[in-house]
C-alpha atoms as a PDB file:
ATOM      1  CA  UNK A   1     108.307 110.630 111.449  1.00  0.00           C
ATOM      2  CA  UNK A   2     107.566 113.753 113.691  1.00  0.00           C
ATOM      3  CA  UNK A   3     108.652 112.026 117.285  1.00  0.00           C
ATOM      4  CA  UNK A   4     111.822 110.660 115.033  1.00  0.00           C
ATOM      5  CA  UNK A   5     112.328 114.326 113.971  1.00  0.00           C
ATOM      6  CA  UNK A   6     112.219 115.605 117.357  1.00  0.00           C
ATOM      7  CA  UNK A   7     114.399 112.582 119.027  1.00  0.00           C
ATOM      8  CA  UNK A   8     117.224 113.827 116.264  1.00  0.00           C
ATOM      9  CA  UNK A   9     117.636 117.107 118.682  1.00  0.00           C
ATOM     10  CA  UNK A  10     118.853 114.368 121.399  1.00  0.00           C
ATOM     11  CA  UNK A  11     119.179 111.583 119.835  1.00  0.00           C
ATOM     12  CA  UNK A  12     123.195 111.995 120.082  1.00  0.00           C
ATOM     13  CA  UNK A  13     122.959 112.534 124.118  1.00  0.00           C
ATOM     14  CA  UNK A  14     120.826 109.387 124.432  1.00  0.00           C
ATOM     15  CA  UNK A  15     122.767 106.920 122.200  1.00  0.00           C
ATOM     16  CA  UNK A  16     126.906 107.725 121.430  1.00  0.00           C
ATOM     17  CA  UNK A  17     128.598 106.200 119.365  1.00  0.00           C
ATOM     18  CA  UNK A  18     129.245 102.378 120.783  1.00  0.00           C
ATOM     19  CA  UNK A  19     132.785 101.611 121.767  1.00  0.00           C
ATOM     20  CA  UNK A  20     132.540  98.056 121.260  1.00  0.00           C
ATOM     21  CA  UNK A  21     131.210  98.331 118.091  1.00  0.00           C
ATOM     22  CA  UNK A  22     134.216 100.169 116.983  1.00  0.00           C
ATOM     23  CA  UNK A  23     136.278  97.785 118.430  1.00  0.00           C
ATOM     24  CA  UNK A  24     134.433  94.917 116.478  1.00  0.00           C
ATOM     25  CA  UNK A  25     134.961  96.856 113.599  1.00  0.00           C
ATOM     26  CA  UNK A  26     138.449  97.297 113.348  1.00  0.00           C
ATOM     27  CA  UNK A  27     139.047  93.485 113.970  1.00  0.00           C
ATOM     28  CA  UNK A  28     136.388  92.479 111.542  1.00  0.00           C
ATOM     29  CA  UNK A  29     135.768  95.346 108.704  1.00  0.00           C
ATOM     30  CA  UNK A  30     139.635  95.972 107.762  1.00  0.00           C
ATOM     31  CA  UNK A  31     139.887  92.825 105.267  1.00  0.00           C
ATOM     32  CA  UNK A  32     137.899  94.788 102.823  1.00  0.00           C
ATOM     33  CA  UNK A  33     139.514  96.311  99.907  1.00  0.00           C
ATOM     34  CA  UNK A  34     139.755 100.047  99.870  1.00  0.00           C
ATOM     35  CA  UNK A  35     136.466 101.903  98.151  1.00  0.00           C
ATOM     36  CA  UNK A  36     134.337  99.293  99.344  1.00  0.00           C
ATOM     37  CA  UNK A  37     130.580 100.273 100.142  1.00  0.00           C
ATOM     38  CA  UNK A  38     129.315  99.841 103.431  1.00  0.00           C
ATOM     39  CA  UNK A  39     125.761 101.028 104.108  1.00  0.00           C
ATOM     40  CA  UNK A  40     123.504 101.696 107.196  1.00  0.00           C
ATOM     41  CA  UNK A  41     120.321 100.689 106.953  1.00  0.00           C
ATOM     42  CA  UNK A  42     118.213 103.226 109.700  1.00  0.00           C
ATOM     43  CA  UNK A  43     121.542 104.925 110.140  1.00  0.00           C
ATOM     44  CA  UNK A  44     119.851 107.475 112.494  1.00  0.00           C
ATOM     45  CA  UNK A  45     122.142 110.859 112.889  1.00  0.00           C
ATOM     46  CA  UNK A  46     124.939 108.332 111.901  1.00  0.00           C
ATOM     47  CA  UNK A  47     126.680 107.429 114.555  1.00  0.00           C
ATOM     48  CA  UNK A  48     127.810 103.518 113.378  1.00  0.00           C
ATOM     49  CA  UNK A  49     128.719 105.448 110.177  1.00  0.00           C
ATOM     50  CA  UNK A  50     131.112 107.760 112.106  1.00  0.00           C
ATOM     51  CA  UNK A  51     132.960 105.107 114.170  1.00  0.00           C
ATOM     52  CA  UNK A  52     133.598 103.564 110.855  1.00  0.00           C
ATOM     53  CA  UNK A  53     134.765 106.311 109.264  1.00  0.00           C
ATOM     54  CA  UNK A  54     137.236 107.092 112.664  1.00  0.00           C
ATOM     55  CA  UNK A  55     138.314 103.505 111.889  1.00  0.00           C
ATOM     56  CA  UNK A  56     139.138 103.718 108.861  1.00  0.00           C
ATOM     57  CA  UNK A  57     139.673 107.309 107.496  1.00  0.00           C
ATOM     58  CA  UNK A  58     138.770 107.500 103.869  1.00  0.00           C
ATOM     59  CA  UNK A  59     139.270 103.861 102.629  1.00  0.00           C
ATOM     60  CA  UNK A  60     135.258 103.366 102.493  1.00  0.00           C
ATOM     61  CA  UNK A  61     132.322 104.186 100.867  1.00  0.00           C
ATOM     62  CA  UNK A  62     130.009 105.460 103.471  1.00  0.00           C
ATOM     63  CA  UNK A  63     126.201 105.016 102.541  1.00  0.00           C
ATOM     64  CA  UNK A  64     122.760 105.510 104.768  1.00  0.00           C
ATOM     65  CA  UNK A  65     119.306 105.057 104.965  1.00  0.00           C
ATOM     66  CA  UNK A  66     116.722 106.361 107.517  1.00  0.00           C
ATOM     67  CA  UNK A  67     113.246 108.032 107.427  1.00  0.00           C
ATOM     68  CA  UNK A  68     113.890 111.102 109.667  1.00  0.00           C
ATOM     69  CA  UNK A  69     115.223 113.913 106.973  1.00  0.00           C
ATOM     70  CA  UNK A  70     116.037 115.243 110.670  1.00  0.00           C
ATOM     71  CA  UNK A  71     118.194 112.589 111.391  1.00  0.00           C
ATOM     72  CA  UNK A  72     119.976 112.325 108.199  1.00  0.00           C
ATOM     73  CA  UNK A  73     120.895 116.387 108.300  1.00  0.00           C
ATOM     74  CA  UNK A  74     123.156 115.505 111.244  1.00  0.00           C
ATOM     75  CA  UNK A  75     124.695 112.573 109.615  1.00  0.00           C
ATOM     76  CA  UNK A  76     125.512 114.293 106.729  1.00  0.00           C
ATOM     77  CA  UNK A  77     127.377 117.206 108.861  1.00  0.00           C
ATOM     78  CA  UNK A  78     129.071 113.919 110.631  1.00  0.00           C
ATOM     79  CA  UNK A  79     130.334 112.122 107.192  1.00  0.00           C
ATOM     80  CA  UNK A  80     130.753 114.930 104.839  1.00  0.00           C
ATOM     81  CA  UNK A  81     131.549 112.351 101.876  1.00  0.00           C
ATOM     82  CA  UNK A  82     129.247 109.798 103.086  1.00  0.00           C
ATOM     83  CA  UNK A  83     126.063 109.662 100.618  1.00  0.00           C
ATOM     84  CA  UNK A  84     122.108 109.491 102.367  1.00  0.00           C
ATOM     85  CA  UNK A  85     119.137 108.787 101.268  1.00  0.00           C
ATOM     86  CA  UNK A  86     115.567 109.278 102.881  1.00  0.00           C
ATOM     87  CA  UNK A  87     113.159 107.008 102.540  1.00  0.00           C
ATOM     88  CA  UNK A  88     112.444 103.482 103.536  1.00  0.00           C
ATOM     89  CA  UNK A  89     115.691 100.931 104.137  1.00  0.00           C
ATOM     90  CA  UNK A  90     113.889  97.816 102.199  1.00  0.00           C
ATOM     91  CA  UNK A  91     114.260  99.920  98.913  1.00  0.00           C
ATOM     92  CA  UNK A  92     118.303 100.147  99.230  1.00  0.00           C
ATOM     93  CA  UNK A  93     118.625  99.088  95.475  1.00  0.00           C
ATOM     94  CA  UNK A  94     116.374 101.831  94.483  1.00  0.00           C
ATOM     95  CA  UNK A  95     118.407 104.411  96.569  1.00  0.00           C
ATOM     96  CA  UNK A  96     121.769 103.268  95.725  1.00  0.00           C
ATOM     97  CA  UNK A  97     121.460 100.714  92.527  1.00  0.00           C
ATOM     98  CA  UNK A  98     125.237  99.785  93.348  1.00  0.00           C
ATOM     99  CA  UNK A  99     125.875  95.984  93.594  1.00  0.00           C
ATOM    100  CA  UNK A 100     128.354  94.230  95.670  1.00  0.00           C
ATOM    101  CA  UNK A 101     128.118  95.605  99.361  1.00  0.00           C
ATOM    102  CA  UNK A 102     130.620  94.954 101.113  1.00  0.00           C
ATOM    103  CA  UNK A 103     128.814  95.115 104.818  1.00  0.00           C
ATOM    104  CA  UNK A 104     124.747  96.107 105.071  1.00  0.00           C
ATOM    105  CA  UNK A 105     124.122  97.345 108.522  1.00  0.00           C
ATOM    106  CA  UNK A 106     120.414  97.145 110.157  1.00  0.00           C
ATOM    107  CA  UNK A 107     121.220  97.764 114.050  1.00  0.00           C
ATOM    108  CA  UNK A 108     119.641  99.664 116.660  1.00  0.00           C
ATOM    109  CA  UNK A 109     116.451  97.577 116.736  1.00  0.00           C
ATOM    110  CA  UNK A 110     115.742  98.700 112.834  1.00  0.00           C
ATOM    111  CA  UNK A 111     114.343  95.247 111.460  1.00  0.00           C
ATOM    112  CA  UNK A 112     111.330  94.594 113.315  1.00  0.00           C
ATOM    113  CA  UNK A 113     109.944  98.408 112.535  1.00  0.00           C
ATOM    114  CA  UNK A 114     109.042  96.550 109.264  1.00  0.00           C
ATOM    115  CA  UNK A 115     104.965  95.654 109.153  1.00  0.00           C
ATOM    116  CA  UNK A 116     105.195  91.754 108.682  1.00  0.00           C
ATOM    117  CA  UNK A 117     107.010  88.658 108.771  1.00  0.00           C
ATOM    118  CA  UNK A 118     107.477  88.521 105.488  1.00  0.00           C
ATOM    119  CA  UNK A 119     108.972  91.718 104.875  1.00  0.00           C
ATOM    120  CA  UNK A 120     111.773  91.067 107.237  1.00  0.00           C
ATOM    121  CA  UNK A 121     112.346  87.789 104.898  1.00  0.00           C
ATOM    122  CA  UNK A 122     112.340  90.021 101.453  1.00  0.00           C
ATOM    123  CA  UNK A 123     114.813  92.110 103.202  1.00  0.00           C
ATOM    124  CA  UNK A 124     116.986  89.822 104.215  1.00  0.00           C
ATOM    125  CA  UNK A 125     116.890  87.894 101.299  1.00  0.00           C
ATOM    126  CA  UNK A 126     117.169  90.939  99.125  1.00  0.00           C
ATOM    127  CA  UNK A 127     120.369  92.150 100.932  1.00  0.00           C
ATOM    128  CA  UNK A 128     121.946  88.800 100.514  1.00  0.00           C
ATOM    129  CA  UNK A 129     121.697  88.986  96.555  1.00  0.00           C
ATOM    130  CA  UNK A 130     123.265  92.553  96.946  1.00  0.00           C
ATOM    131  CA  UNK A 131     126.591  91.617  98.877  1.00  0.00           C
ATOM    132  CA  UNK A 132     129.432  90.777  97.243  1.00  0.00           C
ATOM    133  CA  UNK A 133     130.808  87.128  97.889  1.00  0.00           C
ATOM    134  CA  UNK A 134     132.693  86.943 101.489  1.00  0.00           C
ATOM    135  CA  UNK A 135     130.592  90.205 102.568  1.00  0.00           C
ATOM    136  CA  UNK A 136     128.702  90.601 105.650  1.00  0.00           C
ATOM    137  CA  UNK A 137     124.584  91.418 106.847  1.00  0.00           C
ATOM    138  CA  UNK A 138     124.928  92.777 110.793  1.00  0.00           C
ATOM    139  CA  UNK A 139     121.615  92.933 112.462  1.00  0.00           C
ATOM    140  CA  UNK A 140     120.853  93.636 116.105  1.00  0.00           C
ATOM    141  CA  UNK A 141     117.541  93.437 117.586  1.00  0.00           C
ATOM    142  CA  UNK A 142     116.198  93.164 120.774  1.00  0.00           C
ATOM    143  CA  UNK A 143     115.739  89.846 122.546  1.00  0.00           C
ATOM    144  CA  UNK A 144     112.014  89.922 122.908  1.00  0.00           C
ATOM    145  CA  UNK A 145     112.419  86.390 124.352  1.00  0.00           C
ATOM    146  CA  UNK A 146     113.453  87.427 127.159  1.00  0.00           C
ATOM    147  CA  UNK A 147     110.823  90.028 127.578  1.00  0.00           C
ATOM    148  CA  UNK A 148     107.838  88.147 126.583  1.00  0.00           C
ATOM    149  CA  UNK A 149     105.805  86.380 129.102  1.00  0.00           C
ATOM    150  CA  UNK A 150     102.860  84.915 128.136  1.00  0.00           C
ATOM    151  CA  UNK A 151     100.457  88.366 127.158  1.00  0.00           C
ATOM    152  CA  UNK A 152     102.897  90.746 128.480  1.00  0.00           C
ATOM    153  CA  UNK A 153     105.888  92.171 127.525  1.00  0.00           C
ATOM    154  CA  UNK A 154     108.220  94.141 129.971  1.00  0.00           C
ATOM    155  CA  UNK A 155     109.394  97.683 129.090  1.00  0.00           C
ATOM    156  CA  UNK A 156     112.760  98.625 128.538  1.00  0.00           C
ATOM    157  CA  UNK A 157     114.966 100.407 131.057  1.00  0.00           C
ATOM    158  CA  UNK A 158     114.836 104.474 130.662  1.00  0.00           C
ATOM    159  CA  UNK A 159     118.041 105.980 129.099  1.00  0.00           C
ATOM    160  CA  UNK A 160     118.742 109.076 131.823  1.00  0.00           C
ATOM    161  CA  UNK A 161     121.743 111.712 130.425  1.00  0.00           C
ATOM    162  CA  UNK A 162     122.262 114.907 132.016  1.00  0.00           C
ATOM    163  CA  UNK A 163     118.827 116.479 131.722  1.00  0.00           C
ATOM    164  CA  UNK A 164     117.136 114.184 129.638  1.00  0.00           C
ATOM    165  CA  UNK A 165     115.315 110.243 130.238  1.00  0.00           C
ATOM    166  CA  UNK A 166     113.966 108.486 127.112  1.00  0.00           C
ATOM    167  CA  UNK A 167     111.149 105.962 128.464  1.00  0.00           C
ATOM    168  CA  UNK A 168     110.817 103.227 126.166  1.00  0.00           C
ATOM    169  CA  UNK A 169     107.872 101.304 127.003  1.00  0.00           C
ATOM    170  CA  UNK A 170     105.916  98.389 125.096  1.00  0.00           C
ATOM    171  CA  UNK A 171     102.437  96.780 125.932  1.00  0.00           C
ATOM    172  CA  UNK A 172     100.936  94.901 123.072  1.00  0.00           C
ATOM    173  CA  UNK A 173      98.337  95.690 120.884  1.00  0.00           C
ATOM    174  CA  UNK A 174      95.246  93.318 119.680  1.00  0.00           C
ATOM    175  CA  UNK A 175      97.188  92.113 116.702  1.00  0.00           C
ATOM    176  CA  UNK A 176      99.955  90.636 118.885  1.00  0.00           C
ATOM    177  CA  UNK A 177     102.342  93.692 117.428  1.00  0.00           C
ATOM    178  CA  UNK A 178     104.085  95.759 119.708  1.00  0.00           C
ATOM    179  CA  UNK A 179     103.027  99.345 120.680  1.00  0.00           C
ATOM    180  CA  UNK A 180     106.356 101.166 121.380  1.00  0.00           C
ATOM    181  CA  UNK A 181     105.594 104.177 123.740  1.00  0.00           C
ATOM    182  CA  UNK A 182     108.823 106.452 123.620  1.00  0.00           C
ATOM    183  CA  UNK A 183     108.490 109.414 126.179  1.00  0.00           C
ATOM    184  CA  UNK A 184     111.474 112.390 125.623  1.00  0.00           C
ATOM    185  CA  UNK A 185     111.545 114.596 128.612  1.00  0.00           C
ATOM    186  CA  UNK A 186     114.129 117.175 129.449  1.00  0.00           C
ATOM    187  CA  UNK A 187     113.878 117.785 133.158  1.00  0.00           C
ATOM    188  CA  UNK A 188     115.479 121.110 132.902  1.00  0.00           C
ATOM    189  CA  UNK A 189     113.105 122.968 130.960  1.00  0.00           C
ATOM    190  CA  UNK A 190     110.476 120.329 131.602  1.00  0.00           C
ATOM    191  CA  UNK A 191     109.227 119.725 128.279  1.00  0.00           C
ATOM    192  CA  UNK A 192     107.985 116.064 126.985  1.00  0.00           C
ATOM    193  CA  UNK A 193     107.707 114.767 123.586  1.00  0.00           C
ATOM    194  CA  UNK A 194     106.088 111.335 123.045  1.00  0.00           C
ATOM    195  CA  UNK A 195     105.112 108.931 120.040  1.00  0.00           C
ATOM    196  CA  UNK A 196     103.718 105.535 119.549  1.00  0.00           C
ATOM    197  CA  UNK A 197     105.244 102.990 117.148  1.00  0.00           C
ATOM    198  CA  UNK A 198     104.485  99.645 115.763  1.00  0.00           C
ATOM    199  CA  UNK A 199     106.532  96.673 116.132  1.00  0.00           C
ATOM    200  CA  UNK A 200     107.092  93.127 114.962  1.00  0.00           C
ATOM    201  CA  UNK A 201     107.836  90.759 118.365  1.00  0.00           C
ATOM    202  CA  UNK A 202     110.599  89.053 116.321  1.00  0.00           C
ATOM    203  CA  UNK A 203     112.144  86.525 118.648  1.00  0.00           C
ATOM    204  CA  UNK A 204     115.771  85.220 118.157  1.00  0.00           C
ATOM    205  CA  UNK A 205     115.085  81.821 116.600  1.00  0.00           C
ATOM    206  CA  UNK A 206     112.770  83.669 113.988  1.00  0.00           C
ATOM    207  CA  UNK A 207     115.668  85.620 112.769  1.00  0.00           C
ATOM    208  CA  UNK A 208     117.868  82.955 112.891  1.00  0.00           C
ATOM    209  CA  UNK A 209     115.609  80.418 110.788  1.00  0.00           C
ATOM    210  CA  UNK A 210     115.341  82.837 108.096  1.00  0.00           C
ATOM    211  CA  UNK A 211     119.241  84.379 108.271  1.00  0.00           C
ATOM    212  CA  UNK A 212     120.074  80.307 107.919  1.00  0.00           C
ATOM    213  CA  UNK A 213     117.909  80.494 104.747  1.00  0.00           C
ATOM    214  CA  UNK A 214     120.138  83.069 102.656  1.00  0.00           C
ATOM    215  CA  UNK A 215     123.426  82.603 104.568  1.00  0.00           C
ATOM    216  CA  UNK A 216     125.640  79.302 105.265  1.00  0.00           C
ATOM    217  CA  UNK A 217     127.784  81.231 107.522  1.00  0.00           C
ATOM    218  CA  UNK A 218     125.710  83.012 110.355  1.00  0.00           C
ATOM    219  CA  UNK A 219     127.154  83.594 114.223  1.00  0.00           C
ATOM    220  CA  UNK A 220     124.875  85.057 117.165  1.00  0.00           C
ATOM    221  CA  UNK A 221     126.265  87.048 119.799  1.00  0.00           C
ATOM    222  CA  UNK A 222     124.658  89.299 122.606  1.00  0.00           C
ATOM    223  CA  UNK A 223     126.002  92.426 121.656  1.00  0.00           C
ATOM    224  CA  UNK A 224     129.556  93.275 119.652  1.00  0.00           C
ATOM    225  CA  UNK A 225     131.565  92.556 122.738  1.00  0.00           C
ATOM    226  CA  UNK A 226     130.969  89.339 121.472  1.00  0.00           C
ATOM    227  CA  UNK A 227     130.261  87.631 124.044  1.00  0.00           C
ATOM    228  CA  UNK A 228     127.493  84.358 123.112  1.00  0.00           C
ATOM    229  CA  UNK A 229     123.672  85.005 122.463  1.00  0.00           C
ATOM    230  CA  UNK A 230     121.499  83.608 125.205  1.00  0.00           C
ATOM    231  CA  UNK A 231     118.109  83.635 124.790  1.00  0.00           C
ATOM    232  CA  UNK A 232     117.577  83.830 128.546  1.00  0.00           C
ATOM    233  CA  UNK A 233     119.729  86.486 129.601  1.00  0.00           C
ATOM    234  CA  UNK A 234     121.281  88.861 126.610  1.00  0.00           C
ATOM    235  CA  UNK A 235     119.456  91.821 126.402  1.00  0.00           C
ATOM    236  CA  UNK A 236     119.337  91.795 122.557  1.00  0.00           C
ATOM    237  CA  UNK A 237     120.887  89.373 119.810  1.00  0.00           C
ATOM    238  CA  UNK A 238     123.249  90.502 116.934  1.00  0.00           C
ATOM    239  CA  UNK A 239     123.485  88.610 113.964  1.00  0.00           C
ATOM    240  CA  UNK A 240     126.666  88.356 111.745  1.00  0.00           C
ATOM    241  CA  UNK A 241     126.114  86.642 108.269  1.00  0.00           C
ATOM    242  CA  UNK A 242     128.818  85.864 105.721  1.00  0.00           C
ATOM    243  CA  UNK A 243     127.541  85.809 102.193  1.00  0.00           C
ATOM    244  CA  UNK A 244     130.344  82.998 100.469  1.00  0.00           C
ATOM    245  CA  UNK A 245     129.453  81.602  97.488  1.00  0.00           C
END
């Protein structure tokens, strides 16, 4: 968790809060009673907790997970009342033993930082017995479809604010898994921090087939603008599922 450590410095200047994902959430999030929990799952310095609380000032519970105690000492200076844990997000009922989420958040390209296929399955199948009926699961991942080709995979774009560019670049490793380079350097001072991480390639119809497993009611975009998921052309896919029972 070192490079994560160090990224939680910047990680604000790299990645703001999303406007559209604010904007999703006020149109989708306000039909939930007042005190309801909503957790983040990899909730990073909590930005997606923040819009939500901006939404909707004090009518929420406000709960996150993520690995980087870095990280979460900026979240909790962002949501005073919100309530963090550190740790790993598949162990959410041992964190917070609360049933009856409303919303469980895993965004930001969380999911596939998970080992194997079949973790990703026990996690989604573990959130769906945790939501209460007519709650939600939001996941966003990459579209690795659309990156693939053949025994390559194509880096993403560098994020370049003010004085800093995050390289994000992927190659893959003997196992088929990806090897996530990320490179932090701050061109004023001209210091560079970098880290490898391992990935699952989890392509859209993967997720899908197993979202359609626990949820009757799941919908695809290609980001929370809303527009629809393409496998050939969105950059990543999010995933809404509706727990009704």
């Amino acid at each position: 968790m070192s490079f994560y450590n160090t990224l939680a410095c910047y990680y604000d200047e790299i990645f703001p809060p999303d406007p559209d994902f604010t904007a999703w959430a006020v149109k989708y999030l306000s039909e939930f009673a007042p005190g309801a929990r909503l957790i983040d799952l990899g909730c990073g310095t909590g930005n997606l907790l923040l819009s939500l609380l901006q939404a909707f000032p004090g009518k929420y519970q406000l709960l996150g997970i993520d690995a980087s105690e870095a990280m979460l000492e900026k979240a909790q200076k962002k949501i005073l009342a919100g309530r963090f844990r550190c740790g790993d997000f598949t162990k959410l009922k041992d964190y917070f033993p609360e049933l009856n989420y409303a919303a469980v958040f895993c965004t930001g390209n969380t999911l596939v930082h998970l080992t194997a296929y079949d973790d990703i399955e026990n996690f989604i199948g573990k959130a769906s017995s945790l939501l209460a009926d007519n709650s939600l699961l939001v996941v966003q991942i990459i579209n690795y479809f659309k990156r693939i080709n053949g025994d390559t995979i194509k880096s993403l774009s560098p994020v370049k604010t003010g004085n800093l560019v995050f390289e994000r670049n992927y190659r893959f490793n003997t196992e088929k898994k990806i090897i996530f380079q990320g490179v932090i350097t701050d061109t004023k001072n001209g210091t560079r921090f970098e880290n490898d991480a391992v990935l699952l390639p989890v392509l859209p119809e993967q997720l899908q087939g197993l979202l359609k497993k626990y949820f009757t009611h799941n919908s695809f975009f290609g980001s929370f603008k809303m527009e629809p998921f393409d496998r050939f052309s969105s950059d990543a896919m999010v995933s809404i599922s509706r727990k009704q029972l």
